[in-house]
C-alpha atoms as a PDB file:
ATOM      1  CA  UNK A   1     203.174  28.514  46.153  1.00  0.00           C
ATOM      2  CA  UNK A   2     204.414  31.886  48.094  1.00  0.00           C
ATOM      3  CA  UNK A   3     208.004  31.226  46.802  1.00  0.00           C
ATOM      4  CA  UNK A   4     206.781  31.273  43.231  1.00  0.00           C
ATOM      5  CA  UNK A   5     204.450  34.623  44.237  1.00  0.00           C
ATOM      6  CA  UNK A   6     207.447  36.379  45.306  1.00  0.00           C
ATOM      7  CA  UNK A   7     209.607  35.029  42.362  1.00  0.00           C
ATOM      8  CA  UNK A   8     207.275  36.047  39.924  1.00  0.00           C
ATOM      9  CA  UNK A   9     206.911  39.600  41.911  1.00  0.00           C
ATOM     10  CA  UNK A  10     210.380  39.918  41.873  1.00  0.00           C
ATOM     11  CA  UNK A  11     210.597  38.839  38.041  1.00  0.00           C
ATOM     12  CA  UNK A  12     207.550  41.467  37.301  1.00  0.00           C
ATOM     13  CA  UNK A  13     209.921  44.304  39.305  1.00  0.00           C
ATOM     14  CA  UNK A  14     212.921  43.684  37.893  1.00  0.00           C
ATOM     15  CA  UNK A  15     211.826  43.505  33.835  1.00  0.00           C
ATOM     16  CA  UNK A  16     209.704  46.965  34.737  1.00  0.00           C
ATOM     17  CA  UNK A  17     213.233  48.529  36.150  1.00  0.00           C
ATOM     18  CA  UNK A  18     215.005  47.127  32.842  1.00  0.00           C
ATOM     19  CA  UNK A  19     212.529  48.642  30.532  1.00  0.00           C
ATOM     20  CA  UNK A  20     212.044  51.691  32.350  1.00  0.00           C
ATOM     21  CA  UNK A  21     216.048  52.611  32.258  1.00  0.00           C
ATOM     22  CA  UNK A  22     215.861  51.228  28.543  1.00  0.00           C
ATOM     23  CA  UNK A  23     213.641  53.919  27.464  1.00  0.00           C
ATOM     24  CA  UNK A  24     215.719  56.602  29.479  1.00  0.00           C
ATOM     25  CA  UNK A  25     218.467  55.447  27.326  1.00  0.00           C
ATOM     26  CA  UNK A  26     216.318  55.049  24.216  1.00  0.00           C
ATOM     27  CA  UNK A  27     215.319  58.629  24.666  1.00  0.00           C
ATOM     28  CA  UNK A  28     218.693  60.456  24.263  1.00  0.00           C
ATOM     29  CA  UNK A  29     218.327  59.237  20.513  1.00  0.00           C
ATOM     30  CA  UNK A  30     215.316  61.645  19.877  1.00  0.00           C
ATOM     31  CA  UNK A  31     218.553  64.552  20.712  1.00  0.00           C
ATOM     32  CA  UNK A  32     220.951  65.076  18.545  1.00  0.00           C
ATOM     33  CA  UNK A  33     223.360  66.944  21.571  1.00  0.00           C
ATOM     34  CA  UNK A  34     223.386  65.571  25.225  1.00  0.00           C
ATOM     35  CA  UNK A  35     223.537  68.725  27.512  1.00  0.00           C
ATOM     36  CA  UNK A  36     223.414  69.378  31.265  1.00  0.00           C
ATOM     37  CA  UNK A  37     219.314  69.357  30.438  1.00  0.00           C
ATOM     38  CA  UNK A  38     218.980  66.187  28.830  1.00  0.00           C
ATOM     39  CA  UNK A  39     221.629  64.098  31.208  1.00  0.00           C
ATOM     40  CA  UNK A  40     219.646  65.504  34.353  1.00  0.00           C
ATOM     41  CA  UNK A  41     216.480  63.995  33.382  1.00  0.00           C
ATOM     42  CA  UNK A  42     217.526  60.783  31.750  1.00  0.00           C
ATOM     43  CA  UNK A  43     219.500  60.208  35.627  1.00  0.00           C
ATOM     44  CA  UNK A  44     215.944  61.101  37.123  1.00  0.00           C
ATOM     45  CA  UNK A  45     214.219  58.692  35.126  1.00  0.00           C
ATOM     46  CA  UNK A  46     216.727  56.014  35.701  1.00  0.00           C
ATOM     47  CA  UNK A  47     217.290  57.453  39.376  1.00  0.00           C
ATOM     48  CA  UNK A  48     213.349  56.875  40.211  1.00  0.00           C
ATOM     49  CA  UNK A  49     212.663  53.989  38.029  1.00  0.00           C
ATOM     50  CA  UNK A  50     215.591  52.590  40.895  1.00  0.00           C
ATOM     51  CA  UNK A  51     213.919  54.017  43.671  1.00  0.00           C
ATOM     52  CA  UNK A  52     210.357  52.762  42.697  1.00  0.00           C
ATOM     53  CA  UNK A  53     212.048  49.226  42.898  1.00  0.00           C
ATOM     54  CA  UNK A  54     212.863  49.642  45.938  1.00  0.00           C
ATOM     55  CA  UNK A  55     216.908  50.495  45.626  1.00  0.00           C
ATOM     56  CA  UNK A  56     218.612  51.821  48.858  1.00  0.00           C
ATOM     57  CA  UNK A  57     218.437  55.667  48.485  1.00  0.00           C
ATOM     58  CA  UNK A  58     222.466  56.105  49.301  1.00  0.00           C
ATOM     59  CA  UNK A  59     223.202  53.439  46.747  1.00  0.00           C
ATOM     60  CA  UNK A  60     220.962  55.461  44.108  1.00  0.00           C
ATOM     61  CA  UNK A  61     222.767  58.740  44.825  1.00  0.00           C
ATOM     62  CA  UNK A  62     226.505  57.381  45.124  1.00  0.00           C
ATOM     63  CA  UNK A  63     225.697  55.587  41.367  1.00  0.00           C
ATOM     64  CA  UNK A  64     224.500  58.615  40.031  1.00  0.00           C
ATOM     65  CA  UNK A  65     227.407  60.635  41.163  1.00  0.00           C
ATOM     66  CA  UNK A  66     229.645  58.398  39.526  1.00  0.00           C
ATOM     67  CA  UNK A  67     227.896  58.890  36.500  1.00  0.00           C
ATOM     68  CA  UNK A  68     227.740  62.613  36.306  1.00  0.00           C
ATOM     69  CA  UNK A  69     231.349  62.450  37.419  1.00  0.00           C
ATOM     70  CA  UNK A  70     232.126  59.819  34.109  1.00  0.00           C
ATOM     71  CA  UNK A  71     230.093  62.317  31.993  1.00  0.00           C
ATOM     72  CA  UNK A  72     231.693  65.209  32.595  1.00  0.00           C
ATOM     73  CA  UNK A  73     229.710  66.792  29.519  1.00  0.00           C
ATOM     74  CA  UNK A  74     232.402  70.451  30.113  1.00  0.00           C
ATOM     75  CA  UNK A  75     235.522  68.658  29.961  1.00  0.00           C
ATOM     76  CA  UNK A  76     234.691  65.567  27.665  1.00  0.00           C
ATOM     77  CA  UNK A  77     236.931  65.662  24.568  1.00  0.00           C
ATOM     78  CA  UNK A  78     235.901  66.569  21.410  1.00  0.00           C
ATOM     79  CA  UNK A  79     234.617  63.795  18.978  1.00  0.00           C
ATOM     80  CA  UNK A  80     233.697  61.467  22.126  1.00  0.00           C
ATOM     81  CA  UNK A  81     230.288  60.429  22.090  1.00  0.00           C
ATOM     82  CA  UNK A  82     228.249  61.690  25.359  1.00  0.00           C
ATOM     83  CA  UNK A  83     225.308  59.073  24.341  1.00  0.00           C
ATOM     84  CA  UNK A  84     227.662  56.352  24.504  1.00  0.00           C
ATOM     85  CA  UNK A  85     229.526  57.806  27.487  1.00  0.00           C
ATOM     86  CA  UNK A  86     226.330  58.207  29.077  1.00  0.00           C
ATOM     87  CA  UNK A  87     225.332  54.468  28.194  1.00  0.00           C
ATOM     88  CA  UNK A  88     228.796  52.683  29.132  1.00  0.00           C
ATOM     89  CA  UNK A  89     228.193  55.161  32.299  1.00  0.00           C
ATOM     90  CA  UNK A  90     224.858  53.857  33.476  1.00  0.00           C
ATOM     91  CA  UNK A  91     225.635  50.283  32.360  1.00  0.00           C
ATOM     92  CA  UNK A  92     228.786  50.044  34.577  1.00  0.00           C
ATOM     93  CA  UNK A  93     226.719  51.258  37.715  1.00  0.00           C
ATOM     94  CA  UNK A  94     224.294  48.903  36.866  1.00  0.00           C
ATOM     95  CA  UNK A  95     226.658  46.430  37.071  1.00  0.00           C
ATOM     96  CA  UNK A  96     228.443  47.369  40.214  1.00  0.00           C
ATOM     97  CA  UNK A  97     225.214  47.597  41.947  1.00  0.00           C
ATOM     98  CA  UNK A  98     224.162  43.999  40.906  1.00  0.00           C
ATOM     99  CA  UNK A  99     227.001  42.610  42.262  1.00  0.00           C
ATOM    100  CA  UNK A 100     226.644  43.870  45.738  1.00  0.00           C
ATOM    101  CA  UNK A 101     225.976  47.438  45.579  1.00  0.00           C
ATOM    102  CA  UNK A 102     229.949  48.020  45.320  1.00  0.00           C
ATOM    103  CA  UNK A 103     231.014  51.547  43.730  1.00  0.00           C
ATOM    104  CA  UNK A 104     232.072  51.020  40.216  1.00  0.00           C
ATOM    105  CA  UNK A 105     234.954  53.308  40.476  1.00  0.00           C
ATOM    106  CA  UNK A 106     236.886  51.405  42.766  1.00  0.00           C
ATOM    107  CA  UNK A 107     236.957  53.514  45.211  1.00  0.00           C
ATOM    108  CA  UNK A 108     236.215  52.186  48.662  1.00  0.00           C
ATOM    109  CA  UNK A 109     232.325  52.969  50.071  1.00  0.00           C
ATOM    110  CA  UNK A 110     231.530  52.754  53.928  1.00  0.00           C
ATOM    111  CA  UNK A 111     228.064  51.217  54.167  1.00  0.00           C
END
């Protein structure tokens, strides 16, 4: 009976983290032009939504360095897409850090 609590706790955490970065993401649609502005808070609202789960703080900041690093918004070339820079961003990080917190640049972490 505790193992399903915690299941279901865990289930209940991790489907508030997905819909919480989901409508970080779903905001940058209301803009029509991602700027410095608009990338800082949609990487706080995914950055706490992270850290309200319970996500190691150094694993939170290294992801969202590689982000703003992938999203260079003053050297991206014209006619790329910063939403869907932003997205494939945030989606890779996600990724890395679900499979063991690795760095998603391939770049070797201590920790």
């Amino acid at each position: 009976a505790d193992r399903d609590a915690r299941r279901r706790t865990r289930a209940m955490v991790l489907n508030d983290l997905g819909n919480k970065i989901a409508s970080a993401l779903r905001s940058l649609n209301a803009h029509v032009v991602v700027d410095e502005e608009l990338l800082d808070a949609c990487l706080k609202d995914i950055t706490n939504a992270l850290l309200a789960s319970d996500v190691a703080v150094p694993l939170v900041v290294r992801m969202k360095k590689n982000i703003v690093r992938e999203v260079d918004l003053d050297n991206m070339a014209s006619g790329m897409n910063a939403k869907k820079v932003l997205e494939r961003a945030v989606f890779k990080e996600l990724t890395a850090l679900l499979n063991g917190g690795g760095d998603a640049s391939g770049t070797k972490t201590s920790g």
